[in-house]
Protein backbone atom coordinates (compact mmCIF):
# COMPACT_ATOMS: atom_id res chain seq x y z
CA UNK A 1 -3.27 11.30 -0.39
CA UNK A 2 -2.98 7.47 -1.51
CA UNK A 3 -5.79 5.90 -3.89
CA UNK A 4 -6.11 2.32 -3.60
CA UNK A 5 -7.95 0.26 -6.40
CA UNK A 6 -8.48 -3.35 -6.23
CA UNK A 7 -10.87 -5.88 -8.04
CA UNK A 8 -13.81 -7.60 -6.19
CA UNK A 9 -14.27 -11.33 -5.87
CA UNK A 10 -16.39 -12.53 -8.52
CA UNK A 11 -18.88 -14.61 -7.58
CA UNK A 12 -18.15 -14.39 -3.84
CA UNK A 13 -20.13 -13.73 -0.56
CA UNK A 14 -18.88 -9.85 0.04
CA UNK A 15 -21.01 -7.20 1.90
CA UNK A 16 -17.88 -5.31 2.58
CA UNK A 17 -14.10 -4.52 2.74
CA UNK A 18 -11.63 -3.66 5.52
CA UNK A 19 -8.74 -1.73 4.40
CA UNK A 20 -6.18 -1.51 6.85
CA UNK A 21 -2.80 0.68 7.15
CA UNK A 22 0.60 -0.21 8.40
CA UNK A 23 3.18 2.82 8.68
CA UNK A 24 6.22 3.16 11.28
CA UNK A 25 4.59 5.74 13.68
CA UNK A 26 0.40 5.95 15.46
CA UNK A 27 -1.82 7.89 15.11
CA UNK A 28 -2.96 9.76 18.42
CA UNK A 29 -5.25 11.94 19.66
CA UNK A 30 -4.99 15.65 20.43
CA UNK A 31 -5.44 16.50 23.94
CA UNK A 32 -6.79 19.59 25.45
CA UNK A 33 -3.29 21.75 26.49
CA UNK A 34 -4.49 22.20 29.47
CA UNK A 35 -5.09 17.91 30.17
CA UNK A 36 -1.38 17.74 28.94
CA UNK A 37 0.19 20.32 30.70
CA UNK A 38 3.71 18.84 32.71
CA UNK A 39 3.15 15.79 31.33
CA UNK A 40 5.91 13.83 29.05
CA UNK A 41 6.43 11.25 26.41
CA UNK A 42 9.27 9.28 25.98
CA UNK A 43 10.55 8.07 22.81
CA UNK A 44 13.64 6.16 21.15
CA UNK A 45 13.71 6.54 17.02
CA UNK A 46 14.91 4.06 14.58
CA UNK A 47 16.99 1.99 16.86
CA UNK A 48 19.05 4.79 18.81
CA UNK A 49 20.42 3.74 22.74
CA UNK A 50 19.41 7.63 23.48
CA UNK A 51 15.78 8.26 25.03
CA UNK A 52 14.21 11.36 24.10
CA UNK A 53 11.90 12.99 26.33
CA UNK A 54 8.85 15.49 25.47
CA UNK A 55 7.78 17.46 27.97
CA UNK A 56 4.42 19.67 27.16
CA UNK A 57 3.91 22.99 28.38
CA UNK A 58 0.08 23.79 28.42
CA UNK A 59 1.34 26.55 26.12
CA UNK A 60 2.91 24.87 22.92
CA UNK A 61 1.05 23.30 20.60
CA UNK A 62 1.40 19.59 20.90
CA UNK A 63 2.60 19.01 17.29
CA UNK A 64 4.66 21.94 17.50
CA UNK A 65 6.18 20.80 20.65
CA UNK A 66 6.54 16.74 19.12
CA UNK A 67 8.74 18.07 16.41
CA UNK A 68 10.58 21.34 18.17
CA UNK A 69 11.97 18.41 20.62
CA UNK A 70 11.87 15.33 18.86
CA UNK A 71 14.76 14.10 16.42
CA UNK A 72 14.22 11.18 13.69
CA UNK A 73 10.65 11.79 13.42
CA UNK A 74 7.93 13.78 12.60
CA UNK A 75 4.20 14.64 14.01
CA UNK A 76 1.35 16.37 11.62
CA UNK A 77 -2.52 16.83 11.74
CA UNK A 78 -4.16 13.50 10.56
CA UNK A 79 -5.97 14.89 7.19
CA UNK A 80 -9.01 12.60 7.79
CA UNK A 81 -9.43 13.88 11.22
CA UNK A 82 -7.93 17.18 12.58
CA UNK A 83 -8.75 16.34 16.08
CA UNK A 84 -5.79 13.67 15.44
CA UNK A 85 -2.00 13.70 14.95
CA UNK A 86 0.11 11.45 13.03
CA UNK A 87 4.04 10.93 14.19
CA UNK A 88 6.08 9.05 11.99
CA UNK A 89 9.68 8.08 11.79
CA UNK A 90 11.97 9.80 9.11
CA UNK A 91 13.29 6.66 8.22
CA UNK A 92 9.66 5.09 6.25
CA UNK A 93 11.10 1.78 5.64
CA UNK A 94 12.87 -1.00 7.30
CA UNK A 95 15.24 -0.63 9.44
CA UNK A 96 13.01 2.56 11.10
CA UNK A 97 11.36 2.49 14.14
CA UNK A 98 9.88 4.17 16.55
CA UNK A 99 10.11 2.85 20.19
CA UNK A 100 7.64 4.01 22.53
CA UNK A 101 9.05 3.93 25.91
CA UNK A 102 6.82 5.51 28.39
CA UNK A 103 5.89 9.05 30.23
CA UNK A 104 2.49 10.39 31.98
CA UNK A 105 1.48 11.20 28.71
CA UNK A 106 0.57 7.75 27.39
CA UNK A 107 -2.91 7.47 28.57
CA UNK A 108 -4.26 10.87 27.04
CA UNK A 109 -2.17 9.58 23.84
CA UNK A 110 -4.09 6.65 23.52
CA UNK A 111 -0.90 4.52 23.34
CA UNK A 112 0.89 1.72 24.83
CA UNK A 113 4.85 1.14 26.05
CA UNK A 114 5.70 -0.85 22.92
CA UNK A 115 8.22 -0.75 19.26
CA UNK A 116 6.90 0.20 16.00
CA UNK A 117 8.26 -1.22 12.95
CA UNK A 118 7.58 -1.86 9.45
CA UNK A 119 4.07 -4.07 9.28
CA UNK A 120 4.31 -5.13 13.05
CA UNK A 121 0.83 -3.43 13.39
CA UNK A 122 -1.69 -1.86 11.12
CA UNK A 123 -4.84 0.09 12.14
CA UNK A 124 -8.49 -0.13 9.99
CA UNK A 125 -8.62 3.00 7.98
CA UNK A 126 -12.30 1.92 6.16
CA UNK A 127 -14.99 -0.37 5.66
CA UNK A 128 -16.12 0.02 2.06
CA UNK A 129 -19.05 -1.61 1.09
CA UNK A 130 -18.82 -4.07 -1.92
CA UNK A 131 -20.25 -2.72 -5.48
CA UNK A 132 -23.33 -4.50 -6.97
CA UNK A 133 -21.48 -4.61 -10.51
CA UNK A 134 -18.60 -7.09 -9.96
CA UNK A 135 -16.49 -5.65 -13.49
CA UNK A 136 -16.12 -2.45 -11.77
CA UNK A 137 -13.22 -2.06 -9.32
CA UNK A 138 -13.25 -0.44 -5.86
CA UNK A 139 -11.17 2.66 -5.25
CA UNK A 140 -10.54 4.00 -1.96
CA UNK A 141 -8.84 7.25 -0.97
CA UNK A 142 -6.08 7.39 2.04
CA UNK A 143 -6.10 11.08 3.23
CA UNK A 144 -3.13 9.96 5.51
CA UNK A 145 -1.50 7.79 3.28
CA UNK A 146 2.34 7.96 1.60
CA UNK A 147 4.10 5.38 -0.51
CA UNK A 148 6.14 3.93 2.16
CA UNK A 149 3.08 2.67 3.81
CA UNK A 150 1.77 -0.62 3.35
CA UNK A 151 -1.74 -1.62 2.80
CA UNK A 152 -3.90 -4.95 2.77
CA UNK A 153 -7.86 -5.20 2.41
CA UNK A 154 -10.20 -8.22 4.26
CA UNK A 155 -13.28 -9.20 2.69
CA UNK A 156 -16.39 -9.53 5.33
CA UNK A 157 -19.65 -11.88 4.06
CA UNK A 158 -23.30 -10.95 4.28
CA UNK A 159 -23.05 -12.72 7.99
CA UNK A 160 -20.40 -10.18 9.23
CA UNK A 161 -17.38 -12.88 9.39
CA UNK A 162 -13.92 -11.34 7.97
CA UNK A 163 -11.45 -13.21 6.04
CA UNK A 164 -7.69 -13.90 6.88
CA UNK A 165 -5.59 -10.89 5.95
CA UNK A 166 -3.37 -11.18 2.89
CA UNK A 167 0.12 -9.72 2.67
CA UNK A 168 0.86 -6.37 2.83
CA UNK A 169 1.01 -4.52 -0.35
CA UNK A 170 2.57 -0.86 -0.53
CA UNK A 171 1.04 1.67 -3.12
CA UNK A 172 2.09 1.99 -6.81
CA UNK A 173 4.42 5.49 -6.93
CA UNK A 174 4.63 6.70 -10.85
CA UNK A 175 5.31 9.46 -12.81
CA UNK A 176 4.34 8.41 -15.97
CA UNK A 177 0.96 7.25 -16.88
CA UNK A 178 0.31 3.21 -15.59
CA UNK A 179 -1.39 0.25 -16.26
CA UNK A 180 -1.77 -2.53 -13.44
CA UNK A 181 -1.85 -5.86 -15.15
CA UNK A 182 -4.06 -8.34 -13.47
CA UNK A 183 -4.17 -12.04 -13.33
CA UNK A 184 -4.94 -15.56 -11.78
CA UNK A 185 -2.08 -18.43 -11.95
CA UNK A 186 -3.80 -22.17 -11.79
CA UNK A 187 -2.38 -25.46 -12.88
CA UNK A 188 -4.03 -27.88 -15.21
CA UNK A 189 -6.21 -29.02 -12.28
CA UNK A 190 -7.41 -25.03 -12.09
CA UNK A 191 -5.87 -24.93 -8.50
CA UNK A 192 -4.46 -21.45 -8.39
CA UNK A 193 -0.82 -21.23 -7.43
CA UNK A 194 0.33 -18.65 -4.91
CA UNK A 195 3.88 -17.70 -5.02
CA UNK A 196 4.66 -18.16 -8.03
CA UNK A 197 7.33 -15.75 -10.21
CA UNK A 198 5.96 -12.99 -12.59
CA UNK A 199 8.49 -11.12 -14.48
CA UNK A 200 8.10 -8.39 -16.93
CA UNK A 201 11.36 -7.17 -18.83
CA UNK A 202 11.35 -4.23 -21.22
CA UNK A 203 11.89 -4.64 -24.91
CA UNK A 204 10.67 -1.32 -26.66
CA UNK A 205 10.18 1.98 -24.78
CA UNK A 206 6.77 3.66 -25.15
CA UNK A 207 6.28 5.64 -27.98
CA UNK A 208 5.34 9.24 -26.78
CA UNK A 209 5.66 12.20 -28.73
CA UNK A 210 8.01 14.61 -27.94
CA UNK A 211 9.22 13.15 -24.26
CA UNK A 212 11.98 10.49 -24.36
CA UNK A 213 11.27 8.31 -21.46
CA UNK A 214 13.94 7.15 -19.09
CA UNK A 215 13.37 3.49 -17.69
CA UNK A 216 15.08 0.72 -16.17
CA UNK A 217 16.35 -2.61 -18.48
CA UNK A 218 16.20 -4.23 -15.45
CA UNK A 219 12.97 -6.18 -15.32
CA UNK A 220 10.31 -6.13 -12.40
CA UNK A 221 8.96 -8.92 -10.82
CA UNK A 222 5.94 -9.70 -8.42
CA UNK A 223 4.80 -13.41 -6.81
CA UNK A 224 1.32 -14.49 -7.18
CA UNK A 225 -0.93 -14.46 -3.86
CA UNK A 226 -2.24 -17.01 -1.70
CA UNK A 227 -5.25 -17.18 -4.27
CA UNK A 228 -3.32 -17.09 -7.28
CA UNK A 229 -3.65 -13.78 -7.97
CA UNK A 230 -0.82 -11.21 -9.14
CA UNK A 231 -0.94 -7.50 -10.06
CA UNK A 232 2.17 -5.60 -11.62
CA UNK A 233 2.52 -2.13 -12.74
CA UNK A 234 4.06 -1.33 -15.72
CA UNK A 235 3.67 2.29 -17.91
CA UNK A 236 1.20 2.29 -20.76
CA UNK A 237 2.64 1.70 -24.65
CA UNK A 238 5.81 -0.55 -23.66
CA UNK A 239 6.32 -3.98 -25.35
CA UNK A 240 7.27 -5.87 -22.46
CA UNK A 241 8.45 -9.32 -22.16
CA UNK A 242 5.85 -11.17 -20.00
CA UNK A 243 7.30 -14.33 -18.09
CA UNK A 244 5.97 -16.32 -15.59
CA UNK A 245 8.15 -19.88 -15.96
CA UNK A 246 6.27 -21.53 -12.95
CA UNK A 247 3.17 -22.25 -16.04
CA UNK A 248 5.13 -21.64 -19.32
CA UNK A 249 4.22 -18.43 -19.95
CA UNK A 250 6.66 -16.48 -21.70
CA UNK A 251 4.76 -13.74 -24.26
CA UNK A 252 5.64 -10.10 -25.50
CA UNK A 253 2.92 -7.43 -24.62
CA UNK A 254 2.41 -4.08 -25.45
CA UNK A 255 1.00 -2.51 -21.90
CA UNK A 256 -2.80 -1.19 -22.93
CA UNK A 257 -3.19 2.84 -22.79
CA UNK A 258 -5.62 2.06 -19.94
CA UNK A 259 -5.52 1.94 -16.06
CA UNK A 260 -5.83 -1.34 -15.80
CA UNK A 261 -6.59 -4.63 -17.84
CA UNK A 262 -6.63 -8.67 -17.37
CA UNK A 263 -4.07 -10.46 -19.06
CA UNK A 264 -6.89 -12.77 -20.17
CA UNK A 265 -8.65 -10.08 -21.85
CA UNK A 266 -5.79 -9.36 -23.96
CA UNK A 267 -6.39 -10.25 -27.06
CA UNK A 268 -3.82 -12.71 -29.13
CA UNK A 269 -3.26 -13.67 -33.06
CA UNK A 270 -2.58 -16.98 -33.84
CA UNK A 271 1.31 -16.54 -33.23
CA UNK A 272 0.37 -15.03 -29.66
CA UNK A 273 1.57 -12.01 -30.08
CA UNK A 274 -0.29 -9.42 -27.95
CA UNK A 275 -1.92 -7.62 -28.76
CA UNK A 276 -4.14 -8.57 -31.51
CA UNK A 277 -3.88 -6.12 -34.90
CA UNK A 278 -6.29 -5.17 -37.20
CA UNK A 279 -5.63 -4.32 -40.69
């Protein structure tokens, strides 16, 4: 299960959203035993020369058949739809594929002679309509999702026209509790700035009681999006060191104890230090 969140548009035309997956597999449907009886699908994983053929027996199970033959991947029951399977490669990321080749199969499968890799195709998981209050953010809930899939969300006006889709974006993985820090880049003319640099570098760990946290000195980075807008994740109650040279920026910030925040709503003291104290 995979929760996206993501802020509206403020003050923009938006009925709806698309949300749209990209993993290294398909989903398919699951055909009657007897429909799929003698019939085969052929398959090459992650870039091997060797073609591996599935041949279903009206008697096996058709995920239990996918995975007792197939090596390099893996088929389950789609959780948002049990009349569907899933098969993914084992390898979730670049350079895993999977390479559909052919057999009689295909045509009850749904699918196409073709290769799979990372974001060469994505399928719409949702249309979630937009929420009348524009400070609240949308959340979403991927039965079928894991963190090596990648994710991207269309906006669709109140005369059904869809925007451009933005880059991908994979889902935030954490074990510790997170805060995504939101913001919009723009230069003195207000035109927002996409790909620009944002780098976060850790000065003092959070201060839990009795658990000594183990993170990275190395910092994290993210680039700003074709509208000038960048998200990073970073775990609540650490004084990071917030950077983004492209503007100037270059600020200490203690991460809110919060799920998510705008760095503009941070409040500063006259020496900018973030954020502000009372007494």
């Amino acid at each position: 299960m995979i929760t996206l969140r993501w802020a509206p548009f403020p003050g923009a035309d938006v009925s709806s959203y698309r949300v749209y997956r990209s993993m290294i597999g398909f989903r398919a449907p699951i055909p009657p035993l007897s429909s799929i009886s003698g019939k085969t699908l052929q398959l090459k994983m992650n870039g091997a020369t060797a073609l591996q053929t599935i041949t279903f027996d009206g008697t096996t199970p058709v995920i239990a058949k996918i995975n007792a033959s197939l090596s390099g991947g893996q088929a389950y029951v789609s959780g948002a739809d049990s009349g569907f399977f899933l098969l993914r490669s084992d390898i979730r990321a670049a350079p895993g594929s999977v390479q559909i080749v052919g057999g009689t199969a295909l045509s009850l499968l749904g699918q196409t002679a073709r290769t799979i890799t990372e974001k060469s195709e994505d399928a719409q998981i949702a249309t979630v309509a937009a929420l009348a209050d524009p400070n609240q953010f949308i959340t979403y809930q991927d039965c079928d999702g894991v963190c090596h899939d990648w994710y991207t969300v269309t906006t669709v006006n109140s005369m059904g026209e869809e925007s451009r889709k933005p880059p991908y974006k994979q889902s935030t993985q954490y074990s510790g509790p997170i805060c995504v820090l939101e913001g919009i880049v723009t230069n003195l003319q207000g035109v927002r700035m996409p790909d620009v640099e944002v780098v976060a570098t850790l000065v003092k760990f959070p201060q839990e009681i009795g658990r000594a946290p183990q993170i990275t000195l190395e910092p994290i980075s993210t680039l700003t999006g074709p509208d000038g807008r960048f998200c990073i994740a970073l775990l609540q109650g650490a004084l990071v060191q917030f950077d983004i040279q492209a503007v100037g920026f270059s600020r200490n910030i203690t991460v809110p104890y919060k799920p998510c925040e705008f760095i503009t709503d941070l409040r500063v003291d006259l020496d900018y230090r973030y954020p502000l104290e009372y007494s």
